[in-house]
PDB file of N, CA and C in Angstrom:
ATOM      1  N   UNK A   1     -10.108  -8.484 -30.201  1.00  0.00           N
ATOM      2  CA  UNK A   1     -10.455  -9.863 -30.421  1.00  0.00           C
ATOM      3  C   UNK A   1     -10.146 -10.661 -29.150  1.00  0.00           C
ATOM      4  N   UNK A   2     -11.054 -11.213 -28.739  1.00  0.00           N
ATOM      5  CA  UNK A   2     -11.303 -12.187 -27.948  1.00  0.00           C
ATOM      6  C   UNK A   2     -10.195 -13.503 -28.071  1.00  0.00           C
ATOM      7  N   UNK A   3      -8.677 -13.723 -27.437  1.00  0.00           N
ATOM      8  CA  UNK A   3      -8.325 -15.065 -27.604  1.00  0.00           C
ATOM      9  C   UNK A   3      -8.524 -16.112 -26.505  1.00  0.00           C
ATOM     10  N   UNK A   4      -8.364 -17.343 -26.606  1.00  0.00           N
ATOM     11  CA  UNK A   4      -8.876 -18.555 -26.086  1.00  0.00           C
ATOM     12  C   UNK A   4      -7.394 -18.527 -24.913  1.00  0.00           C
ATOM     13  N   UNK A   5      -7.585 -18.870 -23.841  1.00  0.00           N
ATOM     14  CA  UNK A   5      -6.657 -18.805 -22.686  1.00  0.00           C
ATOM     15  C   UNK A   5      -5.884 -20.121 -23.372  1.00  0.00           C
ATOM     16  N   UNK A   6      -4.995 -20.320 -23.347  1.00  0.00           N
ATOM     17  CA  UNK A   6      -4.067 -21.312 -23.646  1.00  0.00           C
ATOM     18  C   UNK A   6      -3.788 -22.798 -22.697  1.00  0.00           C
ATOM     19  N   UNK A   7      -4.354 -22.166 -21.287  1.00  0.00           N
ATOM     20  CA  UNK A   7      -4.353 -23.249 -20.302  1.00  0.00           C
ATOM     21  C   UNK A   7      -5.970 -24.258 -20.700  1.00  0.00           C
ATOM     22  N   UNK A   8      -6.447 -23.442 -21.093  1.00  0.00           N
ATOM     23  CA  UNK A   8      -7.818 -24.304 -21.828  1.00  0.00           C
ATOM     24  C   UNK A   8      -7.608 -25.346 -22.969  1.00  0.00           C
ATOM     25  N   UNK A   9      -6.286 -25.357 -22.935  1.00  0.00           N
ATOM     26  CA  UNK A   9      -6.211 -26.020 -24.427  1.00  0.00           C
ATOM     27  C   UNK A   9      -6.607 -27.747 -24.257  1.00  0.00           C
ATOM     28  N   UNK A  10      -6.220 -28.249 -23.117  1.00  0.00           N
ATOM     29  CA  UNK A  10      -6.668 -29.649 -23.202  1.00  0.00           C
ATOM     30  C   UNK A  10      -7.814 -29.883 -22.700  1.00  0.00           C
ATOM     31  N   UNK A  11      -8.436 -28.789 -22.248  1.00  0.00           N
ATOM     32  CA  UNK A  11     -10.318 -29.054 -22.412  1.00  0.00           C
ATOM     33  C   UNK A  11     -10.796 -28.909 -23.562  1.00  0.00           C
ATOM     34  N   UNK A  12     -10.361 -27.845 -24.110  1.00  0.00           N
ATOM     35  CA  UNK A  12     -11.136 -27.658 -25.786  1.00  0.00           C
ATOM     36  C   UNK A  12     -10.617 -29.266 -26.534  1.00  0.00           C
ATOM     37  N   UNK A  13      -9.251 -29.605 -26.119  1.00  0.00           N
ATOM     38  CA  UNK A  13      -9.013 -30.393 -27.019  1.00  0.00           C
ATOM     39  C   UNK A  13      -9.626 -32.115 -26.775  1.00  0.00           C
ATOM     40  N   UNK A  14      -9.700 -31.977 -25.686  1.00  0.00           N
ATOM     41  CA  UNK A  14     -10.899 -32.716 -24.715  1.00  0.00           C
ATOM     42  C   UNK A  14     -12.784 -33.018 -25.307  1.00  0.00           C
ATOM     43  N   UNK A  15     -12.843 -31.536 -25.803  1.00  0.00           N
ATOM     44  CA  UNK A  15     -14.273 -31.286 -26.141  1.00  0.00           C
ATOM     45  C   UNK A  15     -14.320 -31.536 -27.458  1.00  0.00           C
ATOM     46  N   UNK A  16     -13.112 -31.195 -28.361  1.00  0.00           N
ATOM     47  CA  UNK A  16     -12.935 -32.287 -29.898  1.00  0.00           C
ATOM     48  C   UNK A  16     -13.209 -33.571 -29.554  1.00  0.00           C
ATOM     49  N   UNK A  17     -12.681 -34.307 -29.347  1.00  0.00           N
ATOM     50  CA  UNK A  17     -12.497 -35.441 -29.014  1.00  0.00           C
ATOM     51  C   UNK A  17     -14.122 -35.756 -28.796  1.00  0.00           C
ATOM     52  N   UNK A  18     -14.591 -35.120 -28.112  1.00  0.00           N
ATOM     53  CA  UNK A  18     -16.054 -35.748 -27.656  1.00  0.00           C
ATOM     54  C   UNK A  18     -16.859 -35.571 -28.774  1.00  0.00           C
ATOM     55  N   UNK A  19     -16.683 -34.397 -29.447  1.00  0.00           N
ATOM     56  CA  UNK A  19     -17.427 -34.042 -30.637  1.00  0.00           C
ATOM     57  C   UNK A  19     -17.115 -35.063 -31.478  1.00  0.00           C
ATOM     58  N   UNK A  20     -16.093 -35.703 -31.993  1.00  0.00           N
ATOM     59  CA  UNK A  20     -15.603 -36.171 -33.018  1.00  0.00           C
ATOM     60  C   UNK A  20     -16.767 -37.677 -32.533  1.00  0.00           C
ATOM     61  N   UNK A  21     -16.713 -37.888 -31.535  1.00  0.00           N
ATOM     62  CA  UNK A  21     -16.956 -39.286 -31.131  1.00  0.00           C
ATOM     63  C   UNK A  21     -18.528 -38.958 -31.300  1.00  0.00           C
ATOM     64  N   UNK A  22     -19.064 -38.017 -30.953  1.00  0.00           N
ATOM     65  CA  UNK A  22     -20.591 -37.821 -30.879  1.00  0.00           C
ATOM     66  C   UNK A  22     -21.015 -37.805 -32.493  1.00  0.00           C
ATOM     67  N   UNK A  23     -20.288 -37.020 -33.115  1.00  0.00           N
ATOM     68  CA  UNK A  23     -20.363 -37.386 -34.657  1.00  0.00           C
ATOM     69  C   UNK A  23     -20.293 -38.542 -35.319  1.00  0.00           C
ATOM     70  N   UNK A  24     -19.813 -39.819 -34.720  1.00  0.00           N
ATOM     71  CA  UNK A  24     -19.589 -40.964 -35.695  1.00  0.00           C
ATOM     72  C   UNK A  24     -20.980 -41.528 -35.010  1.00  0.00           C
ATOM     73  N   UNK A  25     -21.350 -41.376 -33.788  1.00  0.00           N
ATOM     74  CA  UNK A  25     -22.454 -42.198 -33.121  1.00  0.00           C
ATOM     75  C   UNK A  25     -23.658 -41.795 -33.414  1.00  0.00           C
ATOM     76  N   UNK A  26     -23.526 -40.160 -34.249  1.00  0.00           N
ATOM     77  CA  UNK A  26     -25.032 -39.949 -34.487  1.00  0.00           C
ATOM     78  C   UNK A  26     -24.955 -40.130 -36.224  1.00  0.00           C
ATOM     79  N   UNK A  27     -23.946 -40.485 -36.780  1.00  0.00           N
ATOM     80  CA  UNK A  27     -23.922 -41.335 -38.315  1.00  0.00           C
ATOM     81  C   UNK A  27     -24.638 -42.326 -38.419  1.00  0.00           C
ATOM     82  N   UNK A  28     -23.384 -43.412 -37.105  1.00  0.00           N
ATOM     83  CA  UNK A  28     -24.348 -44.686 -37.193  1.00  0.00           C
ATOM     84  C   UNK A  28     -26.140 -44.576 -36.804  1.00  0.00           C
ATOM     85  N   UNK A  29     -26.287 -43.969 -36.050  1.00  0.00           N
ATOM     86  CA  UNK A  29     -27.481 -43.840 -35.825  1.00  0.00           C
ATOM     87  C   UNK A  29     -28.576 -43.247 -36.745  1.00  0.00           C
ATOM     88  N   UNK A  30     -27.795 -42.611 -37.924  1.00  0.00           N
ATOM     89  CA  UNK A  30     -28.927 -42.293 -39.409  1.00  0.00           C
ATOM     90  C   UNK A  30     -29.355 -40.478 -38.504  1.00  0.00           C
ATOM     91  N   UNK A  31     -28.664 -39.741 -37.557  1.00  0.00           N
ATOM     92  CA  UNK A  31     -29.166 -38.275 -36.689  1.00  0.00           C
ATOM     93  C   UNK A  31     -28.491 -37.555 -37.458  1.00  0.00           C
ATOM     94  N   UNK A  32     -29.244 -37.438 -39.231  1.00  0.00           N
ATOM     95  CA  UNK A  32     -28.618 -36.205 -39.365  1.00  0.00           C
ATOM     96  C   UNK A  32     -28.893 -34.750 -39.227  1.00  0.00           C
ATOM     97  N   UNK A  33     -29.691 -34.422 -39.183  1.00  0.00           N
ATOM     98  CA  UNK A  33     -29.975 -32.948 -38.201  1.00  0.00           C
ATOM     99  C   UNK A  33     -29.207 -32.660 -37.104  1.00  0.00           C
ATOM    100  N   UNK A  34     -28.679 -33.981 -36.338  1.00  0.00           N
ATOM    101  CA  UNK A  34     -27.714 -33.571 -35.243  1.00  0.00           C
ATOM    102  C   UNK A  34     -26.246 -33.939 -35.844  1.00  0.00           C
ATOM    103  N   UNK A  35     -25.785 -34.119 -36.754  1.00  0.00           N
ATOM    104  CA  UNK A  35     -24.741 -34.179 -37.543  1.00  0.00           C
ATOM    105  C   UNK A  35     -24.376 -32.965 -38.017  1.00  0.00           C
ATOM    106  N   UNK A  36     -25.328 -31.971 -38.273  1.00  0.00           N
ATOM    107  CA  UNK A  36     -25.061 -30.618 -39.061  1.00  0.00           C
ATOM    108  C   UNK A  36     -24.111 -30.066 -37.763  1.00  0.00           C
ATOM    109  N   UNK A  37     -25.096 -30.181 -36.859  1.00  0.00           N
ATOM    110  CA  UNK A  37     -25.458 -29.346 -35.088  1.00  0.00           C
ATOM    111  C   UNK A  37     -23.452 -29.398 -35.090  1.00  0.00           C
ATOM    112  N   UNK A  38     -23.226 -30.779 -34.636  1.00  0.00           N
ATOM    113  CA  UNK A  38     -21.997 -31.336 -34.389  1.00  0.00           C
ATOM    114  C   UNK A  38     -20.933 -30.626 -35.157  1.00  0.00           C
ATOM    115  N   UNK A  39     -20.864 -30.850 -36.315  1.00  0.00           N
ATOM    116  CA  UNK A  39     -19.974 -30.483 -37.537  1.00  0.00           C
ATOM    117  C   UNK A  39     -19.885 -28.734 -36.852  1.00  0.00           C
ATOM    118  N   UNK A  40     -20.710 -28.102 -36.817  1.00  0.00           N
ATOM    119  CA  UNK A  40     -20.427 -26.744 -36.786  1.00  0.00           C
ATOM    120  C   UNK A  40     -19.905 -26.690 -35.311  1.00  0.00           C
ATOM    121  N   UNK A  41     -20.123 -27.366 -34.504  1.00  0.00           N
ATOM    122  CA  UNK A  41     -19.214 -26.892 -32.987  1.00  0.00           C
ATOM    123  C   UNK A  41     -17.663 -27.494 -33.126  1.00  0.00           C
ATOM    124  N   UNK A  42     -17.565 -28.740 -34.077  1.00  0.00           N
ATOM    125  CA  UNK A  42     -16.130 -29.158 -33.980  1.00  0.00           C
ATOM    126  C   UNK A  42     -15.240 -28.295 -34.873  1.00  0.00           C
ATOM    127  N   UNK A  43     -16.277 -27.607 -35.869  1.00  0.00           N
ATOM    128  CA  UNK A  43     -15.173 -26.314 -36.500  1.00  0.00           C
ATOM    129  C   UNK A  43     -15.076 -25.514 -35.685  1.00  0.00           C
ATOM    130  N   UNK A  44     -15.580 -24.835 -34.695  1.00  0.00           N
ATOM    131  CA  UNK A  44     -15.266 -24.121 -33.836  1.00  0.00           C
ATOM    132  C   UNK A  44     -14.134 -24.434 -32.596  1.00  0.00           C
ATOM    133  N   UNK A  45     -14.627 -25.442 -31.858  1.00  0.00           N
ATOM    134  CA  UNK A  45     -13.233 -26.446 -31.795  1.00  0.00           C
ATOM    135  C   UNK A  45     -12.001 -26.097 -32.007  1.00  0.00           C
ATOM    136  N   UNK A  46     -11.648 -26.782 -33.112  1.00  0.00           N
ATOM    137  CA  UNK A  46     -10.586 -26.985 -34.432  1.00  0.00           C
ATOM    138  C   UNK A  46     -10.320 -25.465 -34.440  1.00  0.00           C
ATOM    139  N   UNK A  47     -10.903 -24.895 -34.256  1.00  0.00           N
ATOM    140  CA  UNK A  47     -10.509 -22.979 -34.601  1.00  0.00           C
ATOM    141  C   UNK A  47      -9.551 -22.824 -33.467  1.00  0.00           C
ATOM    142  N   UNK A  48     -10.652 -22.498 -32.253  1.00  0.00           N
ATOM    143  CA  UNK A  48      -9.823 -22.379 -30.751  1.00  0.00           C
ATOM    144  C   UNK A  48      -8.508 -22.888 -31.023  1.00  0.00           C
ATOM    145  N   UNK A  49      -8.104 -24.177 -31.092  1.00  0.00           N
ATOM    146  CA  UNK A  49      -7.083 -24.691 -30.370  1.00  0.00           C
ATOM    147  C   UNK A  49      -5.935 -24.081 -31.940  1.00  0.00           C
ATOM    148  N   UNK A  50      -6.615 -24.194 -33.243  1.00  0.00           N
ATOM    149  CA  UNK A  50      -5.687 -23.777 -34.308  1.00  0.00           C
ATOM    150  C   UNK A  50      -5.099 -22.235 -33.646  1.00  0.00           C
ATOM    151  N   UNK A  51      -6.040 -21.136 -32.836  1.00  0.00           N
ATOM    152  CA  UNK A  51      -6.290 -19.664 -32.316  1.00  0.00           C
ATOM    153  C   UNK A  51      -4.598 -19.933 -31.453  1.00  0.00           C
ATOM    154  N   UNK A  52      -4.713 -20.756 -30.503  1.00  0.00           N
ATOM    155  CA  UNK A  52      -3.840 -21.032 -29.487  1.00  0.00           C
ATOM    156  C   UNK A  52      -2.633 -21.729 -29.835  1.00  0.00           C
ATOM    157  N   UNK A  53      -2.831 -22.350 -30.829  1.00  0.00           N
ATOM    158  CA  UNK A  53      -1.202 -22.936 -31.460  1.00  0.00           C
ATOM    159  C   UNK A  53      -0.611 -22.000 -32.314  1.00  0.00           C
ATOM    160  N   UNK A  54      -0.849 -21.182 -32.943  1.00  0.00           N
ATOM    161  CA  UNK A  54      -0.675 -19.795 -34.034  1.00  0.00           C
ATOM    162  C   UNK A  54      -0.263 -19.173 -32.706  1.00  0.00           C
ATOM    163  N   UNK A  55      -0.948 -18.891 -31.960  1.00  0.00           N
ATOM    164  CA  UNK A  55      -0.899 -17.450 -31.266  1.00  0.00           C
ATOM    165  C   UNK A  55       0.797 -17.947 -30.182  1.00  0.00           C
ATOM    166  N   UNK A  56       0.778 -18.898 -29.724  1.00  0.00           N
ATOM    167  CA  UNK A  56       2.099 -19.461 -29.349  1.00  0.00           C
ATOM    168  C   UNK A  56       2.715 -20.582 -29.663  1.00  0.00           C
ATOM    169  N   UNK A  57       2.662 -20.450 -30.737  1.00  0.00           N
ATOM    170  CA  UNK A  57       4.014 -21.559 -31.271  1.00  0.00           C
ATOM    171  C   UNK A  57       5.328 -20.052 -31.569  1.00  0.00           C
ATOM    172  N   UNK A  58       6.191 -20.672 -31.204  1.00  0.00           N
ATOM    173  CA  UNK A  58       8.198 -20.441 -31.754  1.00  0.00           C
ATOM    174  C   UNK A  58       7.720 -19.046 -31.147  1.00  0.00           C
ATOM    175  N   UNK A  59       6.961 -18.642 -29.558  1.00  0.00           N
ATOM    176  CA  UNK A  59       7.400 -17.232 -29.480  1.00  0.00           C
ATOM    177  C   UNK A  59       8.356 -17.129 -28.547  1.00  0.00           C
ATOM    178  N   UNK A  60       9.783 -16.385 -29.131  1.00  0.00           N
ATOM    179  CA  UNK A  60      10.649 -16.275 -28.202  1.00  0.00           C
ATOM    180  C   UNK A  60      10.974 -14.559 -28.271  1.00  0.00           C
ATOM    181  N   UNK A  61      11.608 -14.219 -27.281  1.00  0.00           N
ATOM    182  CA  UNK A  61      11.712 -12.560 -27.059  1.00  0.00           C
ATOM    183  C   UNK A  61      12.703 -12.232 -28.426  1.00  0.00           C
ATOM    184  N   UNK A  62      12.550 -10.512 -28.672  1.00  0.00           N
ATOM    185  CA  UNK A  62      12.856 -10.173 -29.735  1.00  0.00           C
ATOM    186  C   UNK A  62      14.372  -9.596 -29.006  1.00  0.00           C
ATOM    187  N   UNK A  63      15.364  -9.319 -29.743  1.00  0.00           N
ATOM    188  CA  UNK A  63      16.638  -8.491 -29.471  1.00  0.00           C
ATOM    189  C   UNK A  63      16.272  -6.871 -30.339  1.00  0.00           C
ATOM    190  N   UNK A  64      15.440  -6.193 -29.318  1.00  0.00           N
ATOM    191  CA  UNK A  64      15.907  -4.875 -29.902  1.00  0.00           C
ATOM    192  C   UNK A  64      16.923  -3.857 -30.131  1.00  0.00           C
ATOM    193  N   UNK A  65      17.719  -4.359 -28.859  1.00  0.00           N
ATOM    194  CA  UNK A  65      18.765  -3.508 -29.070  1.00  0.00           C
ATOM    195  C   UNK A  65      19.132  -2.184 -28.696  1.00  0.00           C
ATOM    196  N   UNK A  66      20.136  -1.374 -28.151  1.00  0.00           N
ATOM    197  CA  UNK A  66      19.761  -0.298 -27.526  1.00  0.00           C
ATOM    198  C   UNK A  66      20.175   1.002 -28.928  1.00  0.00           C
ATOM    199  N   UNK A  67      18.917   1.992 -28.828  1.00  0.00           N
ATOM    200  CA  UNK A  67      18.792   2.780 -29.811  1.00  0.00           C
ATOM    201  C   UNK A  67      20.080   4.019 -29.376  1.00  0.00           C
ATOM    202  N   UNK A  68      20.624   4.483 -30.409  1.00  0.00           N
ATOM    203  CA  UNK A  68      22.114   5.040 -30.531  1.00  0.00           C
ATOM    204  C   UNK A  68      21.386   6.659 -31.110  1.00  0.00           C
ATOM    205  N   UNK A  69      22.604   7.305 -29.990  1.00  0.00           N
ATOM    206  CA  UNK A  69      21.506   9.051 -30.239  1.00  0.00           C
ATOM    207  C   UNK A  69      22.667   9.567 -31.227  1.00  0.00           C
ATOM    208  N   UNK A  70      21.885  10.281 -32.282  1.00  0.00           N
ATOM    209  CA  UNK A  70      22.803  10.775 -33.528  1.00  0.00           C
ATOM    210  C   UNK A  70      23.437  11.969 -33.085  1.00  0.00           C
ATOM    211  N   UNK A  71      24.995  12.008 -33.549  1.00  0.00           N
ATOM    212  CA  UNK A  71      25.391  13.226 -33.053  1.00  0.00           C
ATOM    213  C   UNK A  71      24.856  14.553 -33.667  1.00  0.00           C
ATOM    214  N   UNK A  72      25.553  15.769 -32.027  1.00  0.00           N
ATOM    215  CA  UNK A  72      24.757  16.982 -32.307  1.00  0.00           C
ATOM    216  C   UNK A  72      25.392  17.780 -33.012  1.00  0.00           C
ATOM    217  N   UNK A  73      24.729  18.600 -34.301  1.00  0.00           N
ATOM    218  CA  UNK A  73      25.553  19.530 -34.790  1.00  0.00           C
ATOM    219  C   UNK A  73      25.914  20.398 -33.758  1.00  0.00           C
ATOM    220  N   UNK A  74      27.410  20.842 -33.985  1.00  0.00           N
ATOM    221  CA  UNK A  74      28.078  21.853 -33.013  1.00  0.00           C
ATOM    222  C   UNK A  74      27.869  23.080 -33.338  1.00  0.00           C
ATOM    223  N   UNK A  75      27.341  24.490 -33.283  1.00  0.00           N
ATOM    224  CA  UNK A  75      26.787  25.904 -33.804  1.00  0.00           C
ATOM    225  C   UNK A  75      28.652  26.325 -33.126  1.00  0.00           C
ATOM    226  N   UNK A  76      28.989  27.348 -33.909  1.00  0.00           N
ATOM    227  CA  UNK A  76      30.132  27.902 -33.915  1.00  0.00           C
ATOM    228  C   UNK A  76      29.764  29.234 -32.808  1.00  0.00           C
ATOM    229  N   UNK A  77      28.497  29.810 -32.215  1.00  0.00           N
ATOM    230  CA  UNK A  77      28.194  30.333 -31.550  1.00  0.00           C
ATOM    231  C   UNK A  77      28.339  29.933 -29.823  1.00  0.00           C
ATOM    232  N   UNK A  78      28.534  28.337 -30.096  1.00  0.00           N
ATOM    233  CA  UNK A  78      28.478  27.775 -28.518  1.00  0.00           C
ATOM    234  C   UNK A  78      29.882  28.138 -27.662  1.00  0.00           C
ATOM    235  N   UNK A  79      29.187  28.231 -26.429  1.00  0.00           N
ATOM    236  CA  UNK A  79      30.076  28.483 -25.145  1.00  0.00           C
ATOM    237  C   UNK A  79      31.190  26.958 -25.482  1.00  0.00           C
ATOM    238  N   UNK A  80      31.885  26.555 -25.081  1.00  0.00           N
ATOM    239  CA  UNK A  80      32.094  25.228 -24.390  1.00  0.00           C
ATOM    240  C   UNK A  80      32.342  25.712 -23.278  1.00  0.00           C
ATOM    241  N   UNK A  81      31.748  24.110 -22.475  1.00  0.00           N
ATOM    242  CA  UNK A  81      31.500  23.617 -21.319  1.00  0.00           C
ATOM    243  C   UNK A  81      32.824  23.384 -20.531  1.00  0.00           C
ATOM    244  N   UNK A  82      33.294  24.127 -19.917  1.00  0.00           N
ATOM    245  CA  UNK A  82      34.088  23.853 -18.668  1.00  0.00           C
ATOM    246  C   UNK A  82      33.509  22.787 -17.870  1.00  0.00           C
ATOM    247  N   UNK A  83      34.544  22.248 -17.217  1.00  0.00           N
ATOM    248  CA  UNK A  83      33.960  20.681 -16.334  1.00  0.00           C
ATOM    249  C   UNK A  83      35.438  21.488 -15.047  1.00  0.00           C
TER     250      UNK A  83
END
C-alpha cells in the first residue's frame, strides 16, 4: 500500500481547504454536477491526511529488550572444559 509522505501534509491540507471553498461557491452558484466532482476529491483529501495522522500519531520506539538464552542441558557424557 501506497502511503501519503507526511511532509505533504500541509499541501493536501492546503488542497482541503480549497476544495471545501470550491464546494460552497459552486452551491451558491446552483453547479451541481460539479458538487458531486468536489465532494468525491475532498473525501479523498480527508483520507490522505486521516492516512498520515493514524500512520504517525504517539509513535515512539518500542523496548524490546535483550532476549535471554535458556540454559543447556548438561549430558553426563561431557568432557569439562579446562580454561
Amino acid at each position: 500500500m501506497l502511503w501519503p509522505d507526511p511532509a505533504q501534509r500541509p499541501r493536501i491540507a492546503e488542497i482541503r481547504d480549497n476544495l471545501t471553498a470550491r464546494i460552497t461557491e459552486a452551491e451558491s452558484e446552483g453547479w451541481l454536477g460539479e458538487i458531486e466532482g468536489l465532494q468525491i476529491s475532498l473525501a479523498g483529501a480527508n483520507d490522505k491526511l486521516a492516512q498520515i495522522d493514524r500512520r504517525h500519531r504517539g509513535r515512539q520506539p518500542v523496548a524490546l529488550g535483550l532476549p535471554a538464552m535458556p540454559p543447556q542441558p548438561r549430558s553426563e557424557n561431557a568432557m569439562p572444559i579446562s580454561t
